[in-house]
N, C-alpha and C. Protein backbone atom coordinates (compact mmCIF):
# COMPACT_ATOMS: atom_id res chain seq x y z
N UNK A 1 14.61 7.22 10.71
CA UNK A 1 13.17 7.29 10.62
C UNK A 1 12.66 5.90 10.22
N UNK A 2 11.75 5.75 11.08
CA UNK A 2 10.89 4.41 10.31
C UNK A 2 10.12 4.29 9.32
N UNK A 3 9.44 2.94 9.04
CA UNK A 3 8.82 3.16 7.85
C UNK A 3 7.87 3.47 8.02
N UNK A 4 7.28 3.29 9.37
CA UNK A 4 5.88 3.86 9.37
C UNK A 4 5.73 5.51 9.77
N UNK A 5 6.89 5.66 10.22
CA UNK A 5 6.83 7.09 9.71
C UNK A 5 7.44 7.79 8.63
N UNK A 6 8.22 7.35 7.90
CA UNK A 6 8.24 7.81 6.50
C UNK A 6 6.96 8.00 5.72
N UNK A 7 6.12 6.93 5.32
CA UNK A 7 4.89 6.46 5.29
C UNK A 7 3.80 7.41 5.71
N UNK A 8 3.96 7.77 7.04
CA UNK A 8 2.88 9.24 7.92
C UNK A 8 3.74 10.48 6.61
N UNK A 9 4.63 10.29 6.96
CA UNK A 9 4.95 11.73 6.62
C UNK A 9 5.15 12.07 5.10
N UNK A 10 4.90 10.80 4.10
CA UNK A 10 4.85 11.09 2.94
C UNK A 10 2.86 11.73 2.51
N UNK A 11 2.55 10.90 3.51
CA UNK A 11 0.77 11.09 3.51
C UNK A 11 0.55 12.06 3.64
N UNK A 12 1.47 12.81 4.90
CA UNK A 12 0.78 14.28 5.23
C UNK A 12 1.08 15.52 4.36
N UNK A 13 2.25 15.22 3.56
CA UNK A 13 3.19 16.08 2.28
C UNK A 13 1.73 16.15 1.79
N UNK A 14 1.22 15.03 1.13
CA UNK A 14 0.44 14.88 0.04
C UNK A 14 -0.91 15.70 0.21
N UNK A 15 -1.67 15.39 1.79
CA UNK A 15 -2.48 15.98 2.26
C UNK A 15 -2.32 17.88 2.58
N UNK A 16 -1.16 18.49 2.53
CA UNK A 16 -1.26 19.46 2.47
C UNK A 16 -1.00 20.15 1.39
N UNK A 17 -0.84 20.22 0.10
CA UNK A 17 -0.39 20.13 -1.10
C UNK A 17 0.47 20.08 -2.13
N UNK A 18 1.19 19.34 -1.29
CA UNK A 18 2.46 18.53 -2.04
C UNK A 18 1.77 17.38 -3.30
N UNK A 19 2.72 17.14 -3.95
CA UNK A 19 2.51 16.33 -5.44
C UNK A 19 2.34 14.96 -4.81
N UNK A 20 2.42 13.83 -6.04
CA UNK A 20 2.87 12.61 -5.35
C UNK A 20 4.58 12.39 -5.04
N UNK A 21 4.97 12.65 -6.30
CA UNK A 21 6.73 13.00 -6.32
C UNK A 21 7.37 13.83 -5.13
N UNK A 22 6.72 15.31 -5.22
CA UNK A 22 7.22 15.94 -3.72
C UNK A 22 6.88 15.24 -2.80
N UNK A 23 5.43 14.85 -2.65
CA UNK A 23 5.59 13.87 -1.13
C UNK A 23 6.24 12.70 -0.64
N UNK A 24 6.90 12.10 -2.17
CA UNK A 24 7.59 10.84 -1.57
C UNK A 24 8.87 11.19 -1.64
N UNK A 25 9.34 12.34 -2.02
CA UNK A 25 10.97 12.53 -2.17
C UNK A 25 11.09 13.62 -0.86
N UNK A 26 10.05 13.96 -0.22
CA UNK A 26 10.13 15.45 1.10
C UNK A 26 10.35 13.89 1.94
N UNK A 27 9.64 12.65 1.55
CA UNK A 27 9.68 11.92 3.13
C UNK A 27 11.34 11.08 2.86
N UNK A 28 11.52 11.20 1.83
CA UNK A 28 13.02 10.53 2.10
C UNK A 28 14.68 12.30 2.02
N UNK A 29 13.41 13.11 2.26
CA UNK A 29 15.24 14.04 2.28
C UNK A 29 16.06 14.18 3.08
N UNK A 30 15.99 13.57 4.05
CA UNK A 30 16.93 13.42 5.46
C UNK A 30 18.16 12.28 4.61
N UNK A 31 17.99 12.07 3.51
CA UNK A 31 19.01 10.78 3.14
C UNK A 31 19.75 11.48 2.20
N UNK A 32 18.93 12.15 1.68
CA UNK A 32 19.61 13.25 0.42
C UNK A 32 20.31 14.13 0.94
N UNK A 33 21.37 14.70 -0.25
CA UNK A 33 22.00 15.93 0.58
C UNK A 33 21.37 17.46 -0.17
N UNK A 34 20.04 17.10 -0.02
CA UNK A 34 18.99 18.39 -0.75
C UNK A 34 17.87 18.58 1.00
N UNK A 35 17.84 19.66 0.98
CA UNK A 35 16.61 20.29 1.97
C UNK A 35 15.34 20.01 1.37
N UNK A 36 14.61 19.63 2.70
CA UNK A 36 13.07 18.91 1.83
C UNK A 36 12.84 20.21 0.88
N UNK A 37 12.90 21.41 0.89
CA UNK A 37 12.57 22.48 -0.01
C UNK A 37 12.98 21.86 -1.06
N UNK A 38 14.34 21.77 -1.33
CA UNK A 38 14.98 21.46 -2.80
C UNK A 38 14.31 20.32 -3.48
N UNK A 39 14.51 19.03 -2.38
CA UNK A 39 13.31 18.07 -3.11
C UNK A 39 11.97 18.12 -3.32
N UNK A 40 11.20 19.01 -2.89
CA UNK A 40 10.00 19.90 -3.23
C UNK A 40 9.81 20.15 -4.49
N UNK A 41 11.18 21.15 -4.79
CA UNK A 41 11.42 21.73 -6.32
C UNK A 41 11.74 20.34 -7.07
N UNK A 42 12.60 19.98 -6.74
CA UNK A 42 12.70 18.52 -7.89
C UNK A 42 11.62 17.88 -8.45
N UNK A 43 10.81 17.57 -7.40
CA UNK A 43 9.82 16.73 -7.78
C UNK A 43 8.52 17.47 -8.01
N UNK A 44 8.47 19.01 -8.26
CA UNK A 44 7.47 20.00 -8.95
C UNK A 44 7.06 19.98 -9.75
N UNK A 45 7.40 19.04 -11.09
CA UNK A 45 6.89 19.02 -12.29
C UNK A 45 6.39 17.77 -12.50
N UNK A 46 6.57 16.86 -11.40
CA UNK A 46 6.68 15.28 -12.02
C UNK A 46 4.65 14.96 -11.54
N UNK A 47 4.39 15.61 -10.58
CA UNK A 47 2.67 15.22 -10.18
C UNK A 47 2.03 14.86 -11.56
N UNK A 48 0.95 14.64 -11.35
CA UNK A 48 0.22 13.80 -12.14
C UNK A 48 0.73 13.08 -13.92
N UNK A 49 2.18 12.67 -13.19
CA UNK A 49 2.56 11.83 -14.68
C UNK A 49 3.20 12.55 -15.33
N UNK A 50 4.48 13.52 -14.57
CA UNK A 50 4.91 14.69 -15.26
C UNK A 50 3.82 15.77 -16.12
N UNK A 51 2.77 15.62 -15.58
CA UNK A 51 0.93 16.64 -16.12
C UNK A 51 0.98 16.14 -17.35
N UNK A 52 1.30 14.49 -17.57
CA UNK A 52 0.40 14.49 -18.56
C UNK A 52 -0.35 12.82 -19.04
N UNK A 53 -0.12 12.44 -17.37
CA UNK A 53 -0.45 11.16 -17.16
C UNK A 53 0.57 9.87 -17.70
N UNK A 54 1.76 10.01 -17.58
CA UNK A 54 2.56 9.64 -17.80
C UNK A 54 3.13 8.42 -16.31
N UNK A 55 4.45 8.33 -16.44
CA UNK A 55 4.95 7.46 -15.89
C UNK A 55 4.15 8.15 -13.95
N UNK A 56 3.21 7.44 -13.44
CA UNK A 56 2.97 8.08 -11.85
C UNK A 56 4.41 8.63 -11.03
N UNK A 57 4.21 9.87 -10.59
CA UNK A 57 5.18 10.85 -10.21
C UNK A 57 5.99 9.92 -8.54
N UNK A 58 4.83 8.96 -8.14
CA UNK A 58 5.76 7.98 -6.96
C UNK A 58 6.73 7.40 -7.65
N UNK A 59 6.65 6.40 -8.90
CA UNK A 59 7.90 5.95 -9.35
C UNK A 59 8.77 7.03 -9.43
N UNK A 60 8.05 7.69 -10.19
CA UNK A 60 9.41 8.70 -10.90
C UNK A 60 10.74 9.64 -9.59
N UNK A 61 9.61 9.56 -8.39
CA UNK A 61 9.98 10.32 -6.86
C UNK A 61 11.29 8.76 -6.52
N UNK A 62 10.80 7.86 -6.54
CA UNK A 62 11.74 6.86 -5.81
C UNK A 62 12.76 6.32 -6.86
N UNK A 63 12.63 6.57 -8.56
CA UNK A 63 13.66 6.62 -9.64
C UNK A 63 14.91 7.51 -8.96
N UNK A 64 14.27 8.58 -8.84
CA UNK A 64 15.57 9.98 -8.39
C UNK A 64 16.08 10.13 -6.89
N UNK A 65 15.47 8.91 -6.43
CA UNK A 65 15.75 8.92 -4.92
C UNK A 65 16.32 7.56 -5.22
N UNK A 66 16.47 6.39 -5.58
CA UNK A 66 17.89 5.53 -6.32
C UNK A 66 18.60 5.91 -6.62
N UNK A 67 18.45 7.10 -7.62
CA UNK A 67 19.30 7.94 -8.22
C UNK A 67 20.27 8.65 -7.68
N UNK A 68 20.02 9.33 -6.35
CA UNK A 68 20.71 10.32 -5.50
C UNK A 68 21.66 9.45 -4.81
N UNK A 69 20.97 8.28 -3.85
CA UNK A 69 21.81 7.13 -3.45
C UNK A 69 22.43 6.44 -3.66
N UNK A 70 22.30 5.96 -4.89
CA UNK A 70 23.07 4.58 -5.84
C UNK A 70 23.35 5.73 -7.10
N UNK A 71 24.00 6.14 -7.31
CA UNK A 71 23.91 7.08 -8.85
C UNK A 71 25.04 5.95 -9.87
N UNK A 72 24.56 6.63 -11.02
CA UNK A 72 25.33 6.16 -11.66
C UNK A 72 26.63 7.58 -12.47
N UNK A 73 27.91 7.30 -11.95
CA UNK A 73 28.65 8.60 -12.57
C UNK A 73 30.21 8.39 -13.63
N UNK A 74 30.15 8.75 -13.66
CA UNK A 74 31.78 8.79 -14.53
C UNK A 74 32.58 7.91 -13.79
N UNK A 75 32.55 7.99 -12.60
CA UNK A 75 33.80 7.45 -11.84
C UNK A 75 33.51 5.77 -11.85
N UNK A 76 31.99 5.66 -11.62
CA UNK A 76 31.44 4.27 -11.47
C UNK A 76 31.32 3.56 -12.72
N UNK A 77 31.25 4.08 -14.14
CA UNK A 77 31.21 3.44 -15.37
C UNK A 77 29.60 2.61 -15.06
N UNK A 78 30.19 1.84 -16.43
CA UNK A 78 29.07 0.89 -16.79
C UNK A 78 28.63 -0.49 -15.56
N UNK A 79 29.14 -0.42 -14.49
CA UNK A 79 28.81 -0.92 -12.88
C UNK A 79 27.92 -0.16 -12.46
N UNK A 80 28.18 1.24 -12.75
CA UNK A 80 27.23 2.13 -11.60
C UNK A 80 25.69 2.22 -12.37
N UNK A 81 26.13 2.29 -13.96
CA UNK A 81 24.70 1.81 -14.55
C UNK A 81 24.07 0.86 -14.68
N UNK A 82 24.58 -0.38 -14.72
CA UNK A 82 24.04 -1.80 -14.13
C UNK A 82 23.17 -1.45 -13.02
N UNK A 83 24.13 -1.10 -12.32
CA UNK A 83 23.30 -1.09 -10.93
C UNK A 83 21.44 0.03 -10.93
N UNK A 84 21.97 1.30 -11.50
CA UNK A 84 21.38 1.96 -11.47
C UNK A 84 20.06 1.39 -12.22
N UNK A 85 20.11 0.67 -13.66
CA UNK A 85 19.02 0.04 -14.44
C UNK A 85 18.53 -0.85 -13.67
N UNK A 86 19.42 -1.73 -12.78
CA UNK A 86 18.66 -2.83 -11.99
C UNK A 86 17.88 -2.45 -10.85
N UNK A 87 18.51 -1.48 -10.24
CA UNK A 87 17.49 -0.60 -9.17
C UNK A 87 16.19 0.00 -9.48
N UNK A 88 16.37 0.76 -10.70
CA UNK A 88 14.83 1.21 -11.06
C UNK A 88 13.95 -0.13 -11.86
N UNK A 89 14.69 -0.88 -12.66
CA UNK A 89 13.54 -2.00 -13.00
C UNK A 89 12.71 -3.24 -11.64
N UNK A 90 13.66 -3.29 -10.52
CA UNK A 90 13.21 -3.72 -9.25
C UNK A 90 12.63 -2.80 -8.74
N UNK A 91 12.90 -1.66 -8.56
CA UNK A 91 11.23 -1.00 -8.41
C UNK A 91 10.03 -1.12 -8.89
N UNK A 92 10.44 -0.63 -10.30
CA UNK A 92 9.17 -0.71 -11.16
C UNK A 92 8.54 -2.05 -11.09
N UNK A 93 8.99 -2.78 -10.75
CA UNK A 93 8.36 -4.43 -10.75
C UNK A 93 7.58 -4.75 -9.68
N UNK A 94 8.56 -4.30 -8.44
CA UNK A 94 7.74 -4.28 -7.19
C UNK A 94 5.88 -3.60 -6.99
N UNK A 95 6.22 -2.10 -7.86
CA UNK A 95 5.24 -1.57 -7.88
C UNK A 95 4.15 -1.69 -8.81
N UNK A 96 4.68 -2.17 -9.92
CA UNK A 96 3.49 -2.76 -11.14
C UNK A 96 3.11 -4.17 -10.42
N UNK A 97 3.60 -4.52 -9.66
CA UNK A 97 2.86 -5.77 -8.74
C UNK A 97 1.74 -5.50 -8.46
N UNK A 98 1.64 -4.83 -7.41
CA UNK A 98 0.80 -4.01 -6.73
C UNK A 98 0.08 -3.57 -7.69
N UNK A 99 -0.06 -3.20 -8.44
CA UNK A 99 -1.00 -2.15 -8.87
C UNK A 99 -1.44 -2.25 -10.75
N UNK A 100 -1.95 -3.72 -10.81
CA UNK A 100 -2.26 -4.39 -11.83
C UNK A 100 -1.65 -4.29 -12.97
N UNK A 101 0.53 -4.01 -12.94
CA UNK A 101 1.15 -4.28 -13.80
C UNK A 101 0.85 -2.54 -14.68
N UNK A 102 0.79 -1.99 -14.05
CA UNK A 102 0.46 -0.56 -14.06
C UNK A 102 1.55 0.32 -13.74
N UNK A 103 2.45 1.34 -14.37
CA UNK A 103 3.15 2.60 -14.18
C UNK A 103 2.43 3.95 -14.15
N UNK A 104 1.88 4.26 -15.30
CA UNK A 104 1.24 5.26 -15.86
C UNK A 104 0.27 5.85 -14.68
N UNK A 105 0.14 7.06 -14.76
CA UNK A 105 -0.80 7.52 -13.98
C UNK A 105 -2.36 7.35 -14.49
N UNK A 106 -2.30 7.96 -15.68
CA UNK A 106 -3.68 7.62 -16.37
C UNK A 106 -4.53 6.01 -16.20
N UNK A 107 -3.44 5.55 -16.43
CA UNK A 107 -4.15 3.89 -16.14
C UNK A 107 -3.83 3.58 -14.82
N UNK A 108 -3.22 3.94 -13.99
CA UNK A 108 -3.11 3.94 -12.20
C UNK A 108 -4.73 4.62 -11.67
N UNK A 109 -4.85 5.50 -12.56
CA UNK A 109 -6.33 5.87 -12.23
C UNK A 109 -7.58 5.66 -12.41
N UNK A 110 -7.38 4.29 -13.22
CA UNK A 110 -8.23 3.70 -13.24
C UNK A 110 -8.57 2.56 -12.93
N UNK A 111 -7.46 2.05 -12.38
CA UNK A 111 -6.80 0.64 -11.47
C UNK A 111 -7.89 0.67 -10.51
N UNK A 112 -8.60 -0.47 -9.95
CA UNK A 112 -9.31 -0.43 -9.24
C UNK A 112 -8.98 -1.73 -8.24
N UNK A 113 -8.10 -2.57 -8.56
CA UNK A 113 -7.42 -4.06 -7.76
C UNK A 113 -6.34 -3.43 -7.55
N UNK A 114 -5.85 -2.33 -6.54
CA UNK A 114 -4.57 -2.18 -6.05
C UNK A 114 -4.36 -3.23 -4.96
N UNK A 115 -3.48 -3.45 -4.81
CA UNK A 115 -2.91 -4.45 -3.63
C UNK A 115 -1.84 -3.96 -3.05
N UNK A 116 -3.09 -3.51 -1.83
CA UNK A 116 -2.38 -2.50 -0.84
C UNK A 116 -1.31 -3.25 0.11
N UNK A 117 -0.83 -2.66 0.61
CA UNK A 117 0.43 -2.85 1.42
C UNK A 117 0.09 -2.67 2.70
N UNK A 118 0.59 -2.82 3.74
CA UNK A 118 0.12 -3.54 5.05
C UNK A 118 0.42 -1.81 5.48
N UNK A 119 1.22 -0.82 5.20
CA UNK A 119 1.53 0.46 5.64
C UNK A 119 0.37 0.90 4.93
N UNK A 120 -0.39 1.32 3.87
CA UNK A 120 -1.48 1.65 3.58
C UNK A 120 -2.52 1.26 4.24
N UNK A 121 -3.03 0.27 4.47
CA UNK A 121 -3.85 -0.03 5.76
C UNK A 121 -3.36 0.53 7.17
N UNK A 122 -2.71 0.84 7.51
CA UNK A 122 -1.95 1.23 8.83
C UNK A 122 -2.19 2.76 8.82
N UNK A 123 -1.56 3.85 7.85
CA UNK A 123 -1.64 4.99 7.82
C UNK A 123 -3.75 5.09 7.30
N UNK A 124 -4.76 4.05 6.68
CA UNK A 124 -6.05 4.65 6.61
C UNK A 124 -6.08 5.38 5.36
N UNK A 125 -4.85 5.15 4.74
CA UNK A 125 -5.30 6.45 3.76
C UNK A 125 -6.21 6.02 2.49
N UNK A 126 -7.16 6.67 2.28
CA UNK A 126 -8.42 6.28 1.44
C UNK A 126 -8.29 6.66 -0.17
N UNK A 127 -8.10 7.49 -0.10
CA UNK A 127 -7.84 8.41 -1.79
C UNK A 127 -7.08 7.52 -2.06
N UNK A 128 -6.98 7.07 -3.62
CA UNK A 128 -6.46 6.32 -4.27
C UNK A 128 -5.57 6.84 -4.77
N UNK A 129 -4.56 8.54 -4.79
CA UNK A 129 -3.17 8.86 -5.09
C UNK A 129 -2.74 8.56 -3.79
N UNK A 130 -3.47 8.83 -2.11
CA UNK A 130 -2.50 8.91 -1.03
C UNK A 130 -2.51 7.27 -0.97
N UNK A 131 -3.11 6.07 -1.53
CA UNK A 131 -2.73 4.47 -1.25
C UNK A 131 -1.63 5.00 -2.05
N UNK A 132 -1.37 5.21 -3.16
CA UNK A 132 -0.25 5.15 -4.35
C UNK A 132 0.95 5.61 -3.48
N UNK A 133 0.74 6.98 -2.89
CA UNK A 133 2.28 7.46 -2.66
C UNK A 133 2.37 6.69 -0.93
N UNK A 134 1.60 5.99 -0.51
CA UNK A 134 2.40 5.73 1.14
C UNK A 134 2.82 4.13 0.43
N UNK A 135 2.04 3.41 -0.74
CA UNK A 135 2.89 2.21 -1.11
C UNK A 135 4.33 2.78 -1.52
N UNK A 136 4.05 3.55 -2.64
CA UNK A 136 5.39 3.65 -3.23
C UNK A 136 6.56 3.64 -2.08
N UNK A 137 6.40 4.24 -1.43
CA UNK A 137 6.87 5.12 0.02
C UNK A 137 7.72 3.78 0.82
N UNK A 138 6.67 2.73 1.22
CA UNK A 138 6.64 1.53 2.08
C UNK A 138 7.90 0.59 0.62
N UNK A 139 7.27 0.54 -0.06
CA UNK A 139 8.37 -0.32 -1.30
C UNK A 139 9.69 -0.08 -1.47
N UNK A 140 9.60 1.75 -1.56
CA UNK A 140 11.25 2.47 -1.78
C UNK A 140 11.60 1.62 -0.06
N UNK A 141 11.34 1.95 1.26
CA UNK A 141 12.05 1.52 2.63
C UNK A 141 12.12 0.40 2.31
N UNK A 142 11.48 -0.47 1.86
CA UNK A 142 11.57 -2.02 1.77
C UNK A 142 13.25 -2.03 0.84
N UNK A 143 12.92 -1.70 -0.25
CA UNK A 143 14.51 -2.18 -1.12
C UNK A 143 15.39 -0.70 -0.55
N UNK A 144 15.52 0.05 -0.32
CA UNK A 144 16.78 0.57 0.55
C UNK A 144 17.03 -0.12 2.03
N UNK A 145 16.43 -0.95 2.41
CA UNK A 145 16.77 -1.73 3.31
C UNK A 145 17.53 -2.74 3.51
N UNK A 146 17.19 -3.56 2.40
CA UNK A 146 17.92 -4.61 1.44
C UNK A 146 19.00 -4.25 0.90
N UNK A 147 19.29 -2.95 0.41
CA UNK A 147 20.44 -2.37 -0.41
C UNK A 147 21.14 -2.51 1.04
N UNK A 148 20.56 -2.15 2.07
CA UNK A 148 21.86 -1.81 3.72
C UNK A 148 22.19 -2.76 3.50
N UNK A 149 21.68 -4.08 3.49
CA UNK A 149 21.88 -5.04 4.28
C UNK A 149 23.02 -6.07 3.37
N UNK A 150 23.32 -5.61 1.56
CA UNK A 150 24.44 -6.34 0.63
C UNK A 150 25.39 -5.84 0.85
């Protein structure tokens, strides 16, 4: 799948009433070994900041989608957690770029200098959670791309 359709299809999750988390973890479950249902359920509690304006449920959707791909386990030790801490803080960096050094949903919602991404202009999407989840969306394809390519 491409990114610009990952991107469509995290938008349209969102637009029919999927979370931000379910919509960005339904557009990457073809990678997971969970049915978009299951990642549905995963990411059920995490919408608006885990409900309580907390860390925005896109990071937290592309945290557990590093997570699934790159994990960190017993077998991998303190390598697989390196990796795993360096994966989610290169997210989080990428995306507090964008979005005036901002995680939180509460203060994501009140962000008004997002710096949209060339797939947010492309997909139109206007609401300021569907810019949030087709960036997040476009950022996660950007560094799993990069991960192919080491």
């Amino acid at each position: 799948m491409t990114k610009a359709e990952r991107c469509a299809k995290a938008l349209a999750l969102h637009q029919t009433t999927m979370n931000c988390a379910q919509s960005v973890l339904g557009a990457f479950a073809d990678l997971t070994p969970f049915t978009p249902e299951q990642c549905f359920a995963l990411g059920s509690g995490f919408g608006s900041g885990v409900r309580y304006g907390g860390v925005c449920g896109t990071v937290s959707a592309a945290v557990m989608l590093l997570g699934i791909l790159y994990p960190h386990t017993p077998e991998n030790g303190a390598e697989g957690k390196a990796r795993s801490t360096r994966l989610t803080k290169e997210f989080e960096r990428r995306f507090a770029a964008r979005c005036g050094g901002k995680l939180d949903c509460r203060d994501l919602l009140r962000e008004k200098d997002l710096m949209l991404t060339e797939q947010v202009k492309l997909t139109g999407a206007e609401a300021h959670c569907d810019q949030l989840i087709v960036m997040a969306t476009e950022l996660l394809c950007d560094l799993l791309e990069e991960l192919e390519r080491e």
